[in-house]
Protein backbone atom coordinates (compact mmCIF):
# COMPACT_ATOMS: atom_id res chain seq x y z
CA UNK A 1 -43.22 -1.16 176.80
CA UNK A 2 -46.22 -3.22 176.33
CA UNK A 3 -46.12 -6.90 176.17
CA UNK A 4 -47.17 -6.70 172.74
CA UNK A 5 -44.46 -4.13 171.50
CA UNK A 6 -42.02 -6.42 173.27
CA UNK A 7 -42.90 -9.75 171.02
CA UNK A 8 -42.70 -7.70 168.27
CA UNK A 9 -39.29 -6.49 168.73
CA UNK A 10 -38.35 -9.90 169.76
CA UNK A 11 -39.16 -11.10 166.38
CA UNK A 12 -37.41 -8.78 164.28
CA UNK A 13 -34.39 -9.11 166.37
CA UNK A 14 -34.79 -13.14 166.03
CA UNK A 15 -35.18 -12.24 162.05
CA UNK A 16 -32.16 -10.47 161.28
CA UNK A 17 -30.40 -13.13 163.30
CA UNK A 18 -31.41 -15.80 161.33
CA UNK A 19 -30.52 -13.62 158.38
CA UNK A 20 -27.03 -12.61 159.93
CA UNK A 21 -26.34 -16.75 159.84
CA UNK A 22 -27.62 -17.73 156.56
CA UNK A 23 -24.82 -15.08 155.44
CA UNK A 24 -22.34 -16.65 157.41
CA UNK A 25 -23.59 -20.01 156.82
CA UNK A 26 -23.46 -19.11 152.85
CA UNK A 27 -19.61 -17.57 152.94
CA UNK A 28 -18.14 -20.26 155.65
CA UNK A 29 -18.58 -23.10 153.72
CA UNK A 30 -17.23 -21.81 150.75
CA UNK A 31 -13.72 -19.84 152.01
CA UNK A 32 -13.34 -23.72 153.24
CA UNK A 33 -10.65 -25.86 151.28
CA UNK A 34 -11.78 -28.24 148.95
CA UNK A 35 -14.63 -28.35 146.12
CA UNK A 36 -17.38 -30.50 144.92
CA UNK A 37 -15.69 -32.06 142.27
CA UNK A 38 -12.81 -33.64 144.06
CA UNK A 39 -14.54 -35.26 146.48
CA UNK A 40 -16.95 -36.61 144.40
CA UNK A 41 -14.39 -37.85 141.67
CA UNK A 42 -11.90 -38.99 144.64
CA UNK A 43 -14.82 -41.62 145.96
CA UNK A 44 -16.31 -42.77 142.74
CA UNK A 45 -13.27 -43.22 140.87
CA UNK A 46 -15.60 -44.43 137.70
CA UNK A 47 -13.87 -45.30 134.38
CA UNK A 48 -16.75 -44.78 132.42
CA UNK A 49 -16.44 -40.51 132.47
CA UNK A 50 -13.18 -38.52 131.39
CA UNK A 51 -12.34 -36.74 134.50
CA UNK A 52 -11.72 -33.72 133.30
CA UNK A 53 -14.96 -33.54 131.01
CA UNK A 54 -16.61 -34.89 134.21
CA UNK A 55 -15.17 -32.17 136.10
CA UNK A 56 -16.62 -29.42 134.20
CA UNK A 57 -20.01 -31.50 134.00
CA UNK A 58 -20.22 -30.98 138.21
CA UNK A 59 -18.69 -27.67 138.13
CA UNK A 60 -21.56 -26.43 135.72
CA UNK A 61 -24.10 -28.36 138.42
CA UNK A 62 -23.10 -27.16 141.20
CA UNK A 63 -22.86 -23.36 139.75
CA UNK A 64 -19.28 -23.28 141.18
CA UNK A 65 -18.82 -21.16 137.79
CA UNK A 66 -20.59 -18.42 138.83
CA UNK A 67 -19.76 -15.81 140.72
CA UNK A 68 -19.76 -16.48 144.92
CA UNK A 69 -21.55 -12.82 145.94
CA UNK A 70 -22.46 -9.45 143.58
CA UNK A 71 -19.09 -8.01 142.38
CA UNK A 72 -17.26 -10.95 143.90
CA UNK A 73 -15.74 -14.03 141.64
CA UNK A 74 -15.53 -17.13 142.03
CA UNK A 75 -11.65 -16.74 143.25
CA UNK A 76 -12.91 -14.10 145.75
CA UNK A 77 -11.57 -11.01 143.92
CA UNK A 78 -13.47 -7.76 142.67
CA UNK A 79 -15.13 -8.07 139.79
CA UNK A 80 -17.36 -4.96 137.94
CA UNK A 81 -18.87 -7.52 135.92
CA UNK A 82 -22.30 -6.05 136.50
CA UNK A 83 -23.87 -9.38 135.63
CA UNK A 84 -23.00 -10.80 139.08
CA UNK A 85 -25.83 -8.80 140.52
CA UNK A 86 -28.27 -11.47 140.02
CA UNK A 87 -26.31 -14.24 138.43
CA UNK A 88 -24.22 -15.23 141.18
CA UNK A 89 -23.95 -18.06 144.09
CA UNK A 90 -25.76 -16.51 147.00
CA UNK A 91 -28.81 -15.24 144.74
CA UNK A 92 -28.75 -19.45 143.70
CA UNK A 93 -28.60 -20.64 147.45
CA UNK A 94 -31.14 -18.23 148.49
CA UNK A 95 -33.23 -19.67 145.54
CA UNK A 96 -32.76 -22.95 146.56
CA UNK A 97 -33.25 -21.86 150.41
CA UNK A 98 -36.75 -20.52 149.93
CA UNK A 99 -37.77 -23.49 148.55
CA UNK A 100 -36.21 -26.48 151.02
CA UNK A 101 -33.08 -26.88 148.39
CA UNK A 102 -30.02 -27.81 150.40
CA UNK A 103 -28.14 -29.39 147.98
CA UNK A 104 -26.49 -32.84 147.31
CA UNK A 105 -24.41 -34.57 149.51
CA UNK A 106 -21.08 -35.34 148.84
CA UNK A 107 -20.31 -38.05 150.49
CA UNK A 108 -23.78 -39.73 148.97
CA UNK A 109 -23.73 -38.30 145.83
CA UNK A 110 -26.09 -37.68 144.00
CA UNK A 111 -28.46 -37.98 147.32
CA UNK A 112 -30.00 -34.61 148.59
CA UNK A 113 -28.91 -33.05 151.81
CA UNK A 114 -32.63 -32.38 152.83
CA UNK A 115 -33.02 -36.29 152.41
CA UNK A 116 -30.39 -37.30 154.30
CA UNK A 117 -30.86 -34.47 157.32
CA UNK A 118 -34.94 -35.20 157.53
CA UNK A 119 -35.11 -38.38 157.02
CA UNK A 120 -35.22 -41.18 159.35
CA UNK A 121 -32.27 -40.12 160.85
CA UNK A 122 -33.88 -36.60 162.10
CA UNK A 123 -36.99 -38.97 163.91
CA UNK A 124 -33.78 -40.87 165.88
CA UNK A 125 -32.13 -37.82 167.40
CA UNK A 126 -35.58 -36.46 168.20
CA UNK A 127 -36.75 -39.78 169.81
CA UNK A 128 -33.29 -39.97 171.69
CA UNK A 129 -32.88 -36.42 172.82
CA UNK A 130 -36.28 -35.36 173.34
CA UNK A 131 -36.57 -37.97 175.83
CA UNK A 132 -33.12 -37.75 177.74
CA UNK A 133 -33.86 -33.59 178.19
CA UNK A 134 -37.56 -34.55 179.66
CA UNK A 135 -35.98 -36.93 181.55
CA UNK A 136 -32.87 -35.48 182.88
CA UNK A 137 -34.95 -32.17 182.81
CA UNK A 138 -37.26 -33.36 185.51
CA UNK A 139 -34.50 -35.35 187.66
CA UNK A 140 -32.38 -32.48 188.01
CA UNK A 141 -35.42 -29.94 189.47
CA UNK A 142 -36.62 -32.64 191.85
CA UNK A 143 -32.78 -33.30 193.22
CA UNK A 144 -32.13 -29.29 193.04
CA UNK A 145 -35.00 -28.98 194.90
CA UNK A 146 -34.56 -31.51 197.45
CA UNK A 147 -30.92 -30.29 197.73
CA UNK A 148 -31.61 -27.26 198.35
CA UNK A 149 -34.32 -27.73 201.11
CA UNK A 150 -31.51 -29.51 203.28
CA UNK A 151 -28.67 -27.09 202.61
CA UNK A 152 -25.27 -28.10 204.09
CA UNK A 153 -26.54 -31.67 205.19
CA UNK A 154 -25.28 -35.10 203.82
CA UNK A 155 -28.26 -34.99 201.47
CA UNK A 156 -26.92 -32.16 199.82
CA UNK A 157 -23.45 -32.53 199.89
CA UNK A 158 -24.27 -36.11 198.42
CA UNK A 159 -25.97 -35.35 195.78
CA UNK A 160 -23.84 -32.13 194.44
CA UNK A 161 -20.75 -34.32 194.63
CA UNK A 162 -22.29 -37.28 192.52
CA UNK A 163 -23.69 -34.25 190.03
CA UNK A 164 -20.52 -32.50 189.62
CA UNK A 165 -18.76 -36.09 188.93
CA UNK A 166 -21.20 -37.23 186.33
CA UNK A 167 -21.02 -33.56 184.83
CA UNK A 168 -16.86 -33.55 184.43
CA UNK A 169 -16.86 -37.22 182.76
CA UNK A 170 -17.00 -36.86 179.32
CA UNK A 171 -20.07 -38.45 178.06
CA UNK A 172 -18.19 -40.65 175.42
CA UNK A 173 -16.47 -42.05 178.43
CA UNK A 174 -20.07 -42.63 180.08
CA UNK A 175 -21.02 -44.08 177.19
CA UNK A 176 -18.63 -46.75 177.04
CA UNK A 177 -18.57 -47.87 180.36
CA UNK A 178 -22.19 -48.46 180.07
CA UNK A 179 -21.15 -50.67 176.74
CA UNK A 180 -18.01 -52.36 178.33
CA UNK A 181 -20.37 -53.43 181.33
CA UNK A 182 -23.72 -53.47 180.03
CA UNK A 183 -22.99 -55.39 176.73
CA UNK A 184 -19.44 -57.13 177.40
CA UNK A 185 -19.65 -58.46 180.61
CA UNK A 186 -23.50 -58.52 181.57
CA UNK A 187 -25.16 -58.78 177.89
CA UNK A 188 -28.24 -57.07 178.99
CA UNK A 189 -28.13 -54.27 176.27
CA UNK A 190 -27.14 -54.71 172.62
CA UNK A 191 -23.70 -53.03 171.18
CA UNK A 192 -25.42 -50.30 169.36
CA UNK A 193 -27.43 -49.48 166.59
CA UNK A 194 -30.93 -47.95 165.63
CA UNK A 195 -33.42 -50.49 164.10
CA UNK A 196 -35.24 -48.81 160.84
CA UNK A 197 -39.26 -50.08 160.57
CA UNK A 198 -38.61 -51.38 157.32
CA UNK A 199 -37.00 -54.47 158.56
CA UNK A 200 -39.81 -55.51 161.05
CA UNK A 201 -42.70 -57.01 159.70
CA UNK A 202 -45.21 -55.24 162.55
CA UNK A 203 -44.80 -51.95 164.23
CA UNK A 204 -45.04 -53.55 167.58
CA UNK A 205 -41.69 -55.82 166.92
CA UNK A 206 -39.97 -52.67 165.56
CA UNK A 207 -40.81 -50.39 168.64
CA UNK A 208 -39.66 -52.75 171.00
CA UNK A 209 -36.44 -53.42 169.68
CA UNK A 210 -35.80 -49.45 169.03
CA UNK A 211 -36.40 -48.74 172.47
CA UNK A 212 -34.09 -51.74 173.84
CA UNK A 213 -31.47 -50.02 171.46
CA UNK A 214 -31.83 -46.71 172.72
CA UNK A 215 -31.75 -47.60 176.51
CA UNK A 216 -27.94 -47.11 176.34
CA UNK A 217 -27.35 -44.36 174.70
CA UNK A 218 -30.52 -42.82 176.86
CA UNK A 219 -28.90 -43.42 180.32
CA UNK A 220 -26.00 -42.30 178.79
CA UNK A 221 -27.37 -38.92 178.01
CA UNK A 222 -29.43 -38.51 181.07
CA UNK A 223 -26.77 -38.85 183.43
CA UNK A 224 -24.92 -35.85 181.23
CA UNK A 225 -27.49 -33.81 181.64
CA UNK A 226 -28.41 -33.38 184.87
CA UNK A 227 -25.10 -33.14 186.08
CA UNK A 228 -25.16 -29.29 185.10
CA UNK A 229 -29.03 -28.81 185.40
CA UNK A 230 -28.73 -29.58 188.98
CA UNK A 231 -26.42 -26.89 190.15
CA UNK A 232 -28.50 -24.57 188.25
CA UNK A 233 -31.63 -25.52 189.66
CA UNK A 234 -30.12 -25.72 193.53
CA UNK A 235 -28.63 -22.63 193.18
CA UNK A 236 -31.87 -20.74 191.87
CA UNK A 237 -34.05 -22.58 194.58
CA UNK A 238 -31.32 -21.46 197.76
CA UNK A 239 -31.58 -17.89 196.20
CA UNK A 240 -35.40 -18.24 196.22
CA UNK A 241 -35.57 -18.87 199.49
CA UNK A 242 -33.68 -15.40 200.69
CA UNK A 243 -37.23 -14.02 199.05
CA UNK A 244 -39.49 -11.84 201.79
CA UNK A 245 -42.73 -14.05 200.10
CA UNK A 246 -41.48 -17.25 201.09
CA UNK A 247 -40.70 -16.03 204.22
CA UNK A 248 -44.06 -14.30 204.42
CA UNK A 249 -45.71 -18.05 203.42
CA UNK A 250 -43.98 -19.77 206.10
CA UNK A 251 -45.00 -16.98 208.67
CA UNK A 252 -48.64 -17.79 207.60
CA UNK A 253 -47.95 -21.60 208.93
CA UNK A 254 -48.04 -23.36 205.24
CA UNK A 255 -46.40 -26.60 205.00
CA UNK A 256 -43.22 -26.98 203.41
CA UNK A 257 -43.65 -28.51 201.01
CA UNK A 258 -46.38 -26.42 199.02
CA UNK A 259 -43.80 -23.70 199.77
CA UNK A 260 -41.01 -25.11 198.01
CA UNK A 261 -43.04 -26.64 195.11
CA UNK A 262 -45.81 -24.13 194.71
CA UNK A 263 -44.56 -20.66 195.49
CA UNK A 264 -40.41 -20.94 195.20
CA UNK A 265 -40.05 -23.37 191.91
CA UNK A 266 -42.37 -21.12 190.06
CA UNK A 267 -39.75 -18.10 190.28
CA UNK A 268 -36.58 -20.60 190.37
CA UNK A 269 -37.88 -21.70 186.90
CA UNK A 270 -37.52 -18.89 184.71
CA UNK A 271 -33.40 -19.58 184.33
CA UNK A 272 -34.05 -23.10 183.83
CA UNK A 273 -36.12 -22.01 180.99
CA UNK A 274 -33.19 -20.50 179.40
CA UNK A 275 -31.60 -23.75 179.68
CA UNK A 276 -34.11 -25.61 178.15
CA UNK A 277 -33.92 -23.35 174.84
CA UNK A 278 -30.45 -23.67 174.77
CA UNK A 279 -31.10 -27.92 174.97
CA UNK A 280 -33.44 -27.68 172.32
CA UNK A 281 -30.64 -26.73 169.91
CA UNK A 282 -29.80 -30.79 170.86
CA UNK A 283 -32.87 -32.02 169.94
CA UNK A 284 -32.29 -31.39 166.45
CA UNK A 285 -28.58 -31.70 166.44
CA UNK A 286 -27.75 -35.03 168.59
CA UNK A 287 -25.23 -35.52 170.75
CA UNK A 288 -21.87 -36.54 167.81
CA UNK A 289 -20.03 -38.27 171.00
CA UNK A 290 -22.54 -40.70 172.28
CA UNK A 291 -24.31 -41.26 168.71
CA UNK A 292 -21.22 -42.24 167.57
CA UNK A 293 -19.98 -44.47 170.36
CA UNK A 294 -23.49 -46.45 170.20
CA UNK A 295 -24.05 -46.18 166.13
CA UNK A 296 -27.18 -44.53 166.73
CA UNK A 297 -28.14 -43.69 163.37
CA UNK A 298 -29.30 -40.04 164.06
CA UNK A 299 -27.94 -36.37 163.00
CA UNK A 300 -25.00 -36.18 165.67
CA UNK A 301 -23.39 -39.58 163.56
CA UNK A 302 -24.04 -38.12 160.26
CA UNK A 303 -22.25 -34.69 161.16
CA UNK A 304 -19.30 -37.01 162.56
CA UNK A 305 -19.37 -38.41 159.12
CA UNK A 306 -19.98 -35.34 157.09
CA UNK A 307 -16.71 -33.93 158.99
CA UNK A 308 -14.68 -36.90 158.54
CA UNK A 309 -15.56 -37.31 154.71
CA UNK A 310 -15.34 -33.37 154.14
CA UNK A 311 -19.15 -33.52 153.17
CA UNK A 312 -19.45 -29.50 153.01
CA UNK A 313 -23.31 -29.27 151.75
CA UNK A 314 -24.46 -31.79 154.91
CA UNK A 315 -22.68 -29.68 157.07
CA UNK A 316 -24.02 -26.39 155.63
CA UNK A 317 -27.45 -28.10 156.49
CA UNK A 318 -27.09 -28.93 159.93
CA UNK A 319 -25.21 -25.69 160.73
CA UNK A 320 -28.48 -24.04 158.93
CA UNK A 321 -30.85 -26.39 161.11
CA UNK A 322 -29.19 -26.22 164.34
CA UNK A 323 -29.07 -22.41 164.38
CA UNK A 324 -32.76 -21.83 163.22
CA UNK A 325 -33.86 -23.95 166.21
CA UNK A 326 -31.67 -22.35 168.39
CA UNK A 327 -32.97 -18.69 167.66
CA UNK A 328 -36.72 -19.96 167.33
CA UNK A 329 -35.98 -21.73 170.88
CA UNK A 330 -34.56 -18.57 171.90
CA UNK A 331 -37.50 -16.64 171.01
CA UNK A 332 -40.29 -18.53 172.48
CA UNK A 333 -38.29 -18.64 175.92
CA UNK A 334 -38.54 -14.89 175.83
CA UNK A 335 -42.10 -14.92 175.06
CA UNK A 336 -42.34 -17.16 178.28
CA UNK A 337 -40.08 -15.24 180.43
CA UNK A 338 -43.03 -12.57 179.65
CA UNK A 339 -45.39 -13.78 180.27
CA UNK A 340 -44.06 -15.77 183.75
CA UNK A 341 -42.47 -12.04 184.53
CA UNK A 342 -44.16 -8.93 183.75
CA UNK A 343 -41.37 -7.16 184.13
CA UNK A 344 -39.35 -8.30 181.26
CA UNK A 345 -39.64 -5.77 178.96
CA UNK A 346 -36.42 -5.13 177.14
């Protein structure tokens, strides 16, 4: 199969993916207990509307009158109302889809979900986890690699115990330590918090600050990371190494090091590819844990608070967002896995 032919397959199999979990995404949500109407009328408990005539006013909005799916009610039983073919809930979300429509939030009524997900609070998980994978990204394949060049010694027993022990502790628990110590005993590093722009009067002022705030909740993340990337990138570089062309480059008298970081990382790479699509799936969604534990005002606290507060249509977002990248992430690492490995051609 030609590398063409294999993109191309690649695609359509990423396509009815993403089609397979906008179904699921659609139906989920809504076999879910609770509606629209009660949490909105439980939080804004306003005098001013009749709650019933308010009711029906939100019901009407949200289409929660129609029908959920073609020949399917609203109370999820068979219907041969043949109207329900194109008047019905799914045909609306699709609509919307198309279009960049998520829906109002519940929690922030009457504020759109597309605000509140790509808004500033999308540019703070970016920021925070783009930077931790780089970061903890690189660490781990220089310490795999080093690792694995001394197999067995104190080097590399060393370093896979302090890896495996940052990789078991839970990285709220990292996270707080690095508060407890960092803020309440040494006051180096500030409790929390992501500064927005609009409260700086120059951009200079505002960057500074954000990246004093985000040191915490950085080293927190890092030191997550590369915990499991390390073992994967050790092991790939030891079974490397077994390979008749690094034996055949050492026969030819090349140093060492151009071996290990020229001809055996190339190959050891292509799982830690994989792993890097799945972390991209991150970059979008934050980490909840440590976003929450810092009050780092980024996608990972707003799903905490969308599940606390029952916020259904924020949630529907993220689950929509966070899947998309994760098949598109998924996709291009095949592509690359091509191209690195002619021989991928499933």
């Amino acid at each position: 199969m030609g590398f063409r032919r294999y993109i191309i397959r690649r695609a359509i199999d990423s396509i009815i993916l993403l089609m397979i979990t906008v179904i699921f995404n659609f139906i989920l949500f809504r076999v879910m207990p609770g509606d629209p109407t009660t949490a909105i009328l439980g939080r804004s408990g306003s005098p001013v509307y009749n709650p019933g005539e308010y009711r029906t006013r939100l019901i009407e909005r949200f289409g929660l009158n129609k029908a959920i799916l073609p020949f399917i009610d609203k109370d999820f039983q068979i219907t041969p109302d043949l109207n329900t073919l194109i008047d019905n809930q799914f045909v609306v979300y699709i609509q919307k889809l198309l279009v960049g429509d998520l829906g109002i939030s519940f929690n922030y009524f009457p504020q759109e979900v597309s605000y509140l997900i790509f808004g500033h609070r999308l540019l703070n998980t970016i920021l925070l986890m783009g930077l931790s994978i780089v970061l903890s990204f690189l660490i781990a394949i220089l310490l795999g690699t080093l690792a694995s060049s001394k197999f067995k010694s104190k080097t590399d027993m060393t370093l896979i115990f302090t890896t495996l022990t940052s990789y078991s502790t839970p990285v709220f628990w990292i996270g707080m330590l690095i508060v407890f110590f960092c803020y309440g005993q040494l006051g180096i590093l500030p409790y929390g918090g992501s500064p927005r722009i609009e409260e700086y009067s120059d951009l200079s002022s505002w960057g500074l600050d954000y990246l004093y705030h985000m040191i915490g909740p950085l080293v927190t993340l890092t030191i997550s990371f590369v915990g499991a990337w390390f073992l994967i990138a050790r092991d790939q570089m030891l079974g490397v190494f077994t390979e008749d062309y690094i034996t055949t480059a050492r026969a030819k008298g090349l140093k060492e090091r151009r071996v290990m970081f020229v001809h055996a990382r190339k190959n050891a790479m292509l799982p830690m590819i994989s792993v890097l699509a799945l972390a991209m799936t991150y970059l979008v969604s934050g980490a909840t844990m440590t976003e929450t534990v810092f009050n780092w005002n980024g996608l990972g606290l707003l799903t905490y608070e969308s599940v606390y507060r029952q916020d259904y249509p924020v949630l529907q977002g993220l689950l929509l967002l966070v899947a998309a990248v994760a098949i598109i992430s998924n996709f291009i690492a095949d592509l690359i896995y091509g191209l690195l490995d002619p021989r991928i051609r499933y």
